[in-house]
Protein backbone atom coordinates (compact mmCIF):
# COMPACT_ATOMS: atom_id res chain seq x y z
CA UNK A 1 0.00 0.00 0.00
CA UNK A 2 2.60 2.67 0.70
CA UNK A 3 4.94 1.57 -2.37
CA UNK A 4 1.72 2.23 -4.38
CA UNK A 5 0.83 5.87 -2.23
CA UNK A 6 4.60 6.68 -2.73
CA UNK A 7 4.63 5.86 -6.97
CA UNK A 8 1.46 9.03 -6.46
CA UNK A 9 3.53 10.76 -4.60
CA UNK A 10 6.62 13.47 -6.37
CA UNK A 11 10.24 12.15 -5.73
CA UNK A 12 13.19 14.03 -4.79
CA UNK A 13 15.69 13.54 -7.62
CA UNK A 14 17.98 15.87 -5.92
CA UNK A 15 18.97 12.57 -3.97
CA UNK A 16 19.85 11.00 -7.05
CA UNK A 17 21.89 14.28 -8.06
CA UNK A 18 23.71 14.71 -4.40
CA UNK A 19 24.83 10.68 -4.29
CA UNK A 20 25.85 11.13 -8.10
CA UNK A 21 27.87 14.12 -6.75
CA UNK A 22 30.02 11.95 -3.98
CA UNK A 23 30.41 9.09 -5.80
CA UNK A 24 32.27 11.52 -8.26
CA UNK A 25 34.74 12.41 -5.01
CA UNK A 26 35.13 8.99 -5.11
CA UNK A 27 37.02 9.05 -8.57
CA UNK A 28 38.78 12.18 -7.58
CA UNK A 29 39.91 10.53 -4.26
CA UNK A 30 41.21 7.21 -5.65
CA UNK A 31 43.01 9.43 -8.94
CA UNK A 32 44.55 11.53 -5.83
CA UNK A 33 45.58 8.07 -3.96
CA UNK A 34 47.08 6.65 -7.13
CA UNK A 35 49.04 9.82 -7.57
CA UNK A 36 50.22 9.21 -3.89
CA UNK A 37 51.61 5.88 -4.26
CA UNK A 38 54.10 6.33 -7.03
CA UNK A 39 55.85 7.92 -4.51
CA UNK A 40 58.38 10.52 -5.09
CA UNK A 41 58.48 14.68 -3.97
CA UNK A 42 55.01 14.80 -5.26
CA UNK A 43 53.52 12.79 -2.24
CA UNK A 44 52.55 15.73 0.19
CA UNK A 45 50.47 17.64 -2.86
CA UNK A 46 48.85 14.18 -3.84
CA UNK A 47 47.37 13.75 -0.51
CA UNK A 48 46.62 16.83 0.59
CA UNK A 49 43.99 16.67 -2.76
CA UNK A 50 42.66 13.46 -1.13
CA UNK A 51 42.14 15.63 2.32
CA UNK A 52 40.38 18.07 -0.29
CA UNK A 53 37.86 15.53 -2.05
CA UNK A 54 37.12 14.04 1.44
CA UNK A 55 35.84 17.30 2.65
CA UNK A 56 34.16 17.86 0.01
CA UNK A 57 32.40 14.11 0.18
CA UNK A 58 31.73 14.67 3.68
CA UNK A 59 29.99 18.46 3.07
CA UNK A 60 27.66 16.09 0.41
CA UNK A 61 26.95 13.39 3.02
CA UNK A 62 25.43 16.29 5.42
CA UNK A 63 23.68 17.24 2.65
CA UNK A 64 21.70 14.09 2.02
CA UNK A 65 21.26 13.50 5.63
CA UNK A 66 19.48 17.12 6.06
CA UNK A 67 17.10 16.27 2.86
CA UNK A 68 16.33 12.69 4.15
CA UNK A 69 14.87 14.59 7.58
CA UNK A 70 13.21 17.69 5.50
CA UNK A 71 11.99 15.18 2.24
CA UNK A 72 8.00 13.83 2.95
CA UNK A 73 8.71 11.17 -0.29
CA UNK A 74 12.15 9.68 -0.39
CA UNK A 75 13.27 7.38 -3.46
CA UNK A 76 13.91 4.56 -1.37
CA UNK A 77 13.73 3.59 2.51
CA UNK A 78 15.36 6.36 4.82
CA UNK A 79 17.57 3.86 6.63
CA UNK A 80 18.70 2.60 3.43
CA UNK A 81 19.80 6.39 2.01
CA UNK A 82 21.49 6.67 5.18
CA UNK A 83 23.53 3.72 5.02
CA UNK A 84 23.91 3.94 1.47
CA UNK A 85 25.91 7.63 2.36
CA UNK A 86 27.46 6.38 5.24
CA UNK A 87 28.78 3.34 3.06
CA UNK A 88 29.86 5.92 0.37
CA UNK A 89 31.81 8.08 3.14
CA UNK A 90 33.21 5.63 4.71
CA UNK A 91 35.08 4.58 1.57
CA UNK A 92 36.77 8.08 0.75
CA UNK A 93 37.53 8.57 4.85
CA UNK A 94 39.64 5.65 4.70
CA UNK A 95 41.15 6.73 1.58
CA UNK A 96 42.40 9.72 3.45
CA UNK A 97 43.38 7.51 6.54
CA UNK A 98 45.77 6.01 4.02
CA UNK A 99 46.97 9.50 2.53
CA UNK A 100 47.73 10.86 6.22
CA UNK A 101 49.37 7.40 7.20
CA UNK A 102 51.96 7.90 4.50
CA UNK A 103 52.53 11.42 5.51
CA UNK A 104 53.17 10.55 8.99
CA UNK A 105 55.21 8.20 8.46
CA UNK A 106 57.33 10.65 5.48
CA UNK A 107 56.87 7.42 2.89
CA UNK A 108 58.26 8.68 -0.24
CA UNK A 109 59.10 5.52 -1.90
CA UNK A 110 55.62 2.79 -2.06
CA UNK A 111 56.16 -1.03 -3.32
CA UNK A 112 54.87 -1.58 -6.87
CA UNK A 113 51.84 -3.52 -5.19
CA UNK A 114 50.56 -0.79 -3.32
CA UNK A 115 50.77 1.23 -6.75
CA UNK A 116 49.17 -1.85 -8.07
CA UNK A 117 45.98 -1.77 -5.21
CA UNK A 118 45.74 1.69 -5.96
CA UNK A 119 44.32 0.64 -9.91
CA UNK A 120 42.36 -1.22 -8.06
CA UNK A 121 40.73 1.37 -6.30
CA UNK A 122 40.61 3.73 -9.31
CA UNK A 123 38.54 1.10 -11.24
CA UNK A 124 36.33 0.23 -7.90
CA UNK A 125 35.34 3.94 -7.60
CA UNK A 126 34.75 4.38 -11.62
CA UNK A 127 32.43 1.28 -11.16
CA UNK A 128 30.63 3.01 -8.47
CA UNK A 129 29.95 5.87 -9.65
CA UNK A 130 28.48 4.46 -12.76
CA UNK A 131 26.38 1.99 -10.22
CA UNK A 132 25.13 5.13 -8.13
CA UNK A 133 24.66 6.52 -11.45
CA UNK A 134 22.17 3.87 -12.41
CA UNK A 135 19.95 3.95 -9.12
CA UNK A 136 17.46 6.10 -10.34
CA UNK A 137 16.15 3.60 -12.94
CA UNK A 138 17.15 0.81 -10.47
CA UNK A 139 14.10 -1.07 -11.78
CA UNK A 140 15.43 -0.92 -15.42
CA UNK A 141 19.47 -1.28 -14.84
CA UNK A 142 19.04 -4.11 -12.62
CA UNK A 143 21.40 -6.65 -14.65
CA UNK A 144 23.80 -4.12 -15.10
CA UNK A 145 23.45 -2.92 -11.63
CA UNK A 146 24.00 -6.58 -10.36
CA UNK A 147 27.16 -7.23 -12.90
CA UNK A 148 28.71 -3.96 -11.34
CA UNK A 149 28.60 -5.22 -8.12
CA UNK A 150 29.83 -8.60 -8.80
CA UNK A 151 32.32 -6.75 -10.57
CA UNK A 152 33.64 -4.68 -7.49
CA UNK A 153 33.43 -7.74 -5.60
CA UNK A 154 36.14 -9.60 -7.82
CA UNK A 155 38.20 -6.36 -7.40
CA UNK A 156 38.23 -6.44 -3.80
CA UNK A 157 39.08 -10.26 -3.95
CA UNK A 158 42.23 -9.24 -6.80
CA UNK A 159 43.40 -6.75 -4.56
CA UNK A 160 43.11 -9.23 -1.35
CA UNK A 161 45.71 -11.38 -3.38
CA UNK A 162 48.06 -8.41 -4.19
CA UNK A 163 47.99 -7.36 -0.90
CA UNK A 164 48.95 -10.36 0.23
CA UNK A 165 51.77 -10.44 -2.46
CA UNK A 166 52.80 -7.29 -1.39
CA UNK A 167 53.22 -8.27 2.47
CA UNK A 168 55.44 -11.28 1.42
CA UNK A 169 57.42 -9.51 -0.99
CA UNK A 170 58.11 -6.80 2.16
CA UNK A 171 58.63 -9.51 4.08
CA UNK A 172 61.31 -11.07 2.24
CA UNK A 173 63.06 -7.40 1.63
CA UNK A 174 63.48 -6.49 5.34
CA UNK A 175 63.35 -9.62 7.35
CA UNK A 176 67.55 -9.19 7.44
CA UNK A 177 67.26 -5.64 7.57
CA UNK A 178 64.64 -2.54 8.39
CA UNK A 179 62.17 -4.17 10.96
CA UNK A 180 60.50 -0.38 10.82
CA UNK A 181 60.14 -0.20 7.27
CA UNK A 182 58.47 -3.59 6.97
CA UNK A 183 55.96 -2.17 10.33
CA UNK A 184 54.98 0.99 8.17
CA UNK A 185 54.85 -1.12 4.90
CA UNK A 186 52.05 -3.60 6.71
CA UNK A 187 50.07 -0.01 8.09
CA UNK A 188 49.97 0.91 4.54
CA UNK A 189 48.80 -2.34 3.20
CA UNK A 190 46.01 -2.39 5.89
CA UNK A 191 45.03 0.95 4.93
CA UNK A 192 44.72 0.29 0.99
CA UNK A 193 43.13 -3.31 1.64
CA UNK A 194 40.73 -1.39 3.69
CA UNK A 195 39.76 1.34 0.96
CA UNK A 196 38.75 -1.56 -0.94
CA UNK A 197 36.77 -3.53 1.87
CA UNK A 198 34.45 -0.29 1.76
CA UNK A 199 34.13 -0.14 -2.16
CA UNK A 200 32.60 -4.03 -1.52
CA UNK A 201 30.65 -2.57 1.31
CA UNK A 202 28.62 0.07 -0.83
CA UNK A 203 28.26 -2.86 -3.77
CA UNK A 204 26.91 -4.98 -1.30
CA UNK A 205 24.24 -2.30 -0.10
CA UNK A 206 23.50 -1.21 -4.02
CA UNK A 207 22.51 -5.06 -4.03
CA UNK A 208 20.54 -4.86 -1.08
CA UNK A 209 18.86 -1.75 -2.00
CA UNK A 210 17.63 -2.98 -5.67
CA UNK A 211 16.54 -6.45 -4.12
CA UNK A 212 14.21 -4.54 -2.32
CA UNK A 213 13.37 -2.19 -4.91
CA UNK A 214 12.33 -4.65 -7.28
């Protein structure tokens, strides 16, 4: 009865339009990460554009919050939008949780696999954004909505194995030498394997939000 009150009722596309906006931080973020990880003199400007696009996401993500409390008619359940933007958040925060833990710890020169993870996260956030893209004709993208996220779910499981790669490789580079270099190495491992985690946490609530949908 309400899905048929609410299909009377006018929606607020600007809900559409705000998550299309932070899913574009997300691309922003992940080209400012890549740029991070090659290392080099150009690692303090790289992340402080990361810091940038996250405060930019997280302006967005009080945006959607204030509409979901002023909109009557929302496109989908409330607690969904809200975990849906929390999910989205959550992904560029940690990106800048990476960015400040290579700062911190002055990391000018990365391992090829965290340049490697970094791809990764490039092509998770171009996936979402096309996927967030898609949400307001859920009911019509479906397949392709459901091949995105199984797509961002194979990424996460690719970058799982380079990670692991990467933490071997470190391994075998400073287990005669550096035992602090190998420590900050595994921090920034976490970090990137984490960035990822959160891409597969907002294809996993697309899912759930479509299923529901439809």
């Amino acid at each position: 009865m309400f899905r048929w009150f609410q299909a009377l009722m006018p929606r607020e596309d600007r809900f559409f339009q705000l998550f299309d906006r932070h899913a574009a931080t997300l691309v922003e973020g992940a080209k400012a990460l890549s740029d991070v990880l090659k290392g080099g003199p150009g690692v303090g400007a790289a992340a402080q554009r990361v810091f940038q696009f996250e405060n930019q996401a997280d302006d967005i993500a009080r945006e959607i919050l204030a509409l979901t409390r002023r909109s009557f008619i929302t496109p989908f359940d409330r607690g969904d939008i809200k975990e849906m933007i929390n999910a989205l958040d959550d992904t560029i925060d940690q990106m800048q949780k990476t960015a400040k833990a290579i700062l911190m710890f002055e990391v000018e020169t990365l391992e090829p696999e965290m340049a490697e993870m970094g791809s990764r996260i490039l092509q998770g956030a171009n996936l979402t954004v096309e996927a967030v893209r898609l949400l307001g004709s859920m009911r019509e993208q479906n397949g392709r909505l459901h091949a995105i996220t199984e797509e961002i779910i194979h990424l996460e499981e690719d970058t799982d194995t380079l990670n692991h790669a990467g933490i071997k490789a470190l391994f075998k580079r400073h287990r005669s030498g550096n035992a602090m270099d190998y420590i900050v190495g595994i921090e920034i491992y976490d970090h990137l394997e984490k960035v990822m985690d959160r891409f597969e946490d907002v294809a996993h609530r697309i899912s759930g939000i479509v299923i529901e949908q439809l």
